[in-house]
Each structure stands twice: as C-alpha cells, then as structure tokens.
Protein backbone atom coordinates (compact mmCIF):
# COMPACT_ATOMS: atom_id res chain seq x y z
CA UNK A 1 -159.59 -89.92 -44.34
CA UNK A 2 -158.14 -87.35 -42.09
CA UNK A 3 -159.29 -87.58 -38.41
CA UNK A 4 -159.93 -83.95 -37.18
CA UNK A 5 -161.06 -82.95 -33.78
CA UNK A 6 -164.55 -82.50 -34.87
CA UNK A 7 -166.86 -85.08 -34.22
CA UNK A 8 -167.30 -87.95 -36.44
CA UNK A 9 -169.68 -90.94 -37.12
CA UNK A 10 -169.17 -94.27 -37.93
CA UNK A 11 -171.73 -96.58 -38.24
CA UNK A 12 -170.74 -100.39 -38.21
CA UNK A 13 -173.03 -102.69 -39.50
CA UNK A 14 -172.85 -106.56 -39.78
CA UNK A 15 -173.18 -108.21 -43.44
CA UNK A 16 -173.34 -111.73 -45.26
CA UNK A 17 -171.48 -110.64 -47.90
CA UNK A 18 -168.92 -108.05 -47.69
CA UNK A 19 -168.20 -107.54 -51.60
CA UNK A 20 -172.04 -107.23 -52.32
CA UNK A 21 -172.40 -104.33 -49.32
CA UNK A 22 -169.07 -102.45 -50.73
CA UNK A 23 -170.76 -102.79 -54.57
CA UNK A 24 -174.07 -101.64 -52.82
CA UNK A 25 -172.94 -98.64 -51.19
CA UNK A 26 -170.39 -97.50 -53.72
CA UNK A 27 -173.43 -97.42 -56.56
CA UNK A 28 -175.05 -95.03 -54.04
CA UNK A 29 -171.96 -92.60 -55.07
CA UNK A 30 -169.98 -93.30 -51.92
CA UNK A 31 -166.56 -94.58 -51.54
CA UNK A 32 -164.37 -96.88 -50.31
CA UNK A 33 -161.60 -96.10 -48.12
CA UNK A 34 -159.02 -98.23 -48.98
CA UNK A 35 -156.76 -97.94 -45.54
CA UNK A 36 -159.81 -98.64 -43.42
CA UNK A 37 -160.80 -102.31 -45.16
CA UNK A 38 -159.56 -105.44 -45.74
CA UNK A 39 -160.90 -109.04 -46.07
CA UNK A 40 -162.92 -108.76 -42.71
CA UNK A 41 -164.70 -104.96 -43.43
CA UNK A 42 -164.92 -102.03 -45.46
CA UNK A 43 -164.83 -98.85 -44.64
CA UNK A 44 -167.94 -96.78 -46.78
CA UNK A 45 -167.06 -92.72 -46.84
CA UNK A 46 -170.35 -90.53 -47.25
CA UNK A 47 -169.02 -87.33 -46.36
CA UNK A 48 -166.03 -85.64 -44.56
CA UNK A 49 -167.68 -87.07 -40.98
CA UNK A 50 -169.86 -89.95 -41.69
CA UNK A 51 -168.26 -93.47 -42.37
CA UNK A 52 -170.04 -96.85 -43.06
CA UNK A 53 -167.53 -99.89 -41.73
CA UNK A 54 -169.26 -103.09 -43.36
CA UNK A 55 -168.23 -106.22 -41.28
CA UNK A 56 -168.37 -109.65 -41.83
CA UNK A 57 -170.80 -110.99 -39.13
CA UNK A 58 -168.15 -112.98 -37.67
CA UNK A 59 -165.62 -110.18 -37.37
CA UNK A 60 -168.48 -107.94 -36.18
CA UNK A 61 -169.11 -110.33 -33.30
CA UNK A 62 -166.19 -109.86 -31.62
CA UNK A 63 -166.81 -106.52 -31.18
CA UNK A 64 -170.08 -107.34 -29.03
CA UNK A 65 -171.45 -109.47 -26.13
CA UNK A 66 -175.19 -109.75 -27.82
CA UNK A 67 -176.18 -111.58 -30.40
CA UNK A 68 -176.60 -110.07 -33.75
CA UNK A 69 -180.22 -109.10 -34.64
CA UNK A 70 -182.05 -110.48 -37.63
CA UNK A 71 -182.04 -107.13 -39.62
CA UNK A 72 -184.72 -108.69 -42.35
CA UNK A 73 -187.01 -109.75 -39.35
CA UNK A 74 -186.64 -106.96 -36.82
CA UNK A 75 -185.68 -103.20 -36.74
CA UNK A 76 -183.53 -101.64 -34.04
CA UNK A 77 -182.36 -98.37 -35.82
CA UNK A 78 -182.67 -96.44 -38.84
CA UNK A 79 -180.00 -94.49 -40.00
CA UNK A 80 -181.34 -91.42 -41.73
CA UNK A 81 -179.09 -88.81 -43.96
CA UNK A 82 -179.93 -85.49 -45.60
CA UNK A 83 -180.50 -84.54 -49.01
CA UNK A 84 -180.08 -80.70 -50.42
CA UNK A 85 -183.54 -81.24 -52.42
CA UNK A 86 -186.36 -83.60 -53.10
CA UNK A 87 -184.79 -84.72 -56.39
CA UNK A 88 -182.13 -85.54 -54.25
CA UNK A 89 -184.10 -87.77 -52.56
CA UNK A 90 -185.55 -89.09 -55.16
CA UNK A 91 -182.10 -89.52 -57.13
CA UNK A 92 -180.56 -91.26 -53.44
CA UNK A 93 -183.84 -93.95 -53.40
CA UNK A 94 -183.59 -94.71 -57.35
CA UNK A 95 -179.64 -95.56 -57.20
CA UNK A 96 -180.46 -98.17 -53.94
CA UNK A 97 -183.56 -99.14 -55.90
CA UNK A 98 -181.17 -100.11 -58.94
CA UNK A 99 -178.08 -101.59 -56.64
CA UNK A 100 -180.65 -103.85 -55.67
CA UNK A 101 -181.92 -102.61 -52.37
CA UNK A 102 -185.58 -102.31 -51.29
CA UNK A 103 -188.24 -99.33 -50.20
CA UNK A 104 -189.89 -100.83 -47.23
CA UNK A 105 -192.37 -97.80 -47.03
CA UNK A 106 -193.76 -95.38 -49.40
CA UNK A 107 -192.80 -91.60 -49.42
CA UNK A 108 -193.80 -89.11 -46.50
CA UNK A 109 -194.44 -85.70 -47.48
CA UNK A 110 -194.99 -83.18 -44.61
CA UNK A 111 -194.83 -80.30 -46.69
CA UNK A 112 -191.75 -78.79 -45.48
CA UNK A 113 -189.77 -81.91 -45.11
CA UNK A 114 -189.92 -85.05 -47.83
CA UNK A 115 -188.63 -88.45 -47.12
CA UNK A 116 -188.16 -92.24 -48.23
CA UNK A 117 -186.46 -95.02 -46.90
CA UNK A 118 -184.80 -97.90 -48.15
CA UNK A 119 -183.62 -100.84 -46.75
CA UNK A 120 -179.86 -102.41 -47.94
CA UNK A 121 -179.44 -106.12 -48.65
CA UNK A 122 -178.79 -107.18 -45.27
CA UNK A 123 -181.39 -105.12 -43.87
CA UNK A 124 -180.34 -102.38 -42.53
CA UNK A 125 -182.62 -98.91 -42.54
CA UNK A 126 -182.18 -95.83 -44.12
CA UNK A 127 -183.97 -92.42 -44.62
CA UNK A 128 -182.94 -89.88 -46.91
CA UNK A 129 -184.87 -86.24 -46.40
CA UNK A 130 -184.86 -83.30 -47.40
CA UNK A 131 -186.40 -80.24 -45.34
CA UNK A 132 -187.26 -76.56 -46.38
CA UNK A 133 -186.76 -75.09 -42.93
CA UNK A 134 -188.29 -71.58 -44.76
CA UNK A 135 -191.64 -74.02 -44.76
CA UNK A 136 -191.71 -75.54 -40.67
CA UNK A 137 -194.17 -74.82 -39.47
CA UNK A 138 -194.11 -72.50 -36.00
C-alpha cells in the first residue's frame, strides 16, 4: 500500500473471528495487506483508496469510549461500493452469498441505478450499485 496525498478510506470494523472475516473478504476478490495485519487485525485492500482493517473486538475497543454495537441486532451504517455494471453487482452479491454471507433485502432497481446488499458474518452492511448516469433522471 502506498500512502499518497489523496484521500483515502479505511473502514474498521469489529469481528468475532478474525480468520473467518480475512477468508470472507478475500473470496470477495480483495486482498490482504500483509504489513497492515497481524494477530489482532487485518488489513482488507479493495482498491487503490479503500481499506477494510478487521479487528478483533477486543483490540477494536481500545480504540473507542462506546460500547460496541450488536451489528446482527442493530444497524448504524452501511457501507456501500460501486460496481461498473449490473452483472457486476450481481457477480459482487453471489461471491458474499457463497463465502457465506447473507442478503438482508432484495434487489432495488430504479432504472438508472441497480443495487443489493449483503450483510458479512458479523453483521456489518454493504451495498454494491451500479448507476447509468446517461439514464438519471433530470
């Protein structure tokens, strides 16, 4: 990972089981970043500016004064990504489908923009979409 003055996201999330999250989000076609992880986190690379650090709950509690919310009972954020087509979107959902995550709503299609969600094993949101900006309305 090279830091560059552009901005960057990284999106920490706390997990039960750190080796099940890394084998999650790897069979979604990401990667690990070796130099980023060790026995506490992992550090998940989706693109050139948006990292995934999966943390043990305990280790992710020291980075924060609240407690940590039950992510299976409750929703405080969804984190929602891109996709260059809707078989791309399709493709995204079927690989967390098979590495065992969930689809905790059915598809939305607005016509010029075509999501789904799915949720990982610990919980946490996600939207992949795809818009046709040639097809927004107004």
């Amino acid at each position: 990972m090279k830091l560059t003055n552009e901005q960057m996201i990284f999106v920490n999330l706390p997990v039960e089981d750190l080796e099940r999250s890394k084998s999650f989000y790897t069979a979604l076609g990401y990667t690990l970043n070796p130099t980023f992880s060790n026995d506490d986190g992992a550090c998940i690379v989706i693109s050139e500016h948006i990292f995934v650090m999966v943390l043990r709950k305990p280790f992710f509690e020291t980075f924060i004064s609240k407690p940590i919310a039950d992510t299976h009972a409750t929703a405080a954020v969804i984190n929602a990504l891109s996709a260059t087509s809707r078989e791309a979107v399709d493709a995204q959902l079927e690989k967390a489908l098979k590495a065992g995550g969930t689809e905790p709503q059915p598809p939305r299609d607005y016509g010029f923009m075509y999501q789904r969600s799915f949720q990982d094993p610990d919980g946490h949101l996600w939207e992949v979409a795809h818009m046709d900006m040639d097809a927004a309305p107004g």
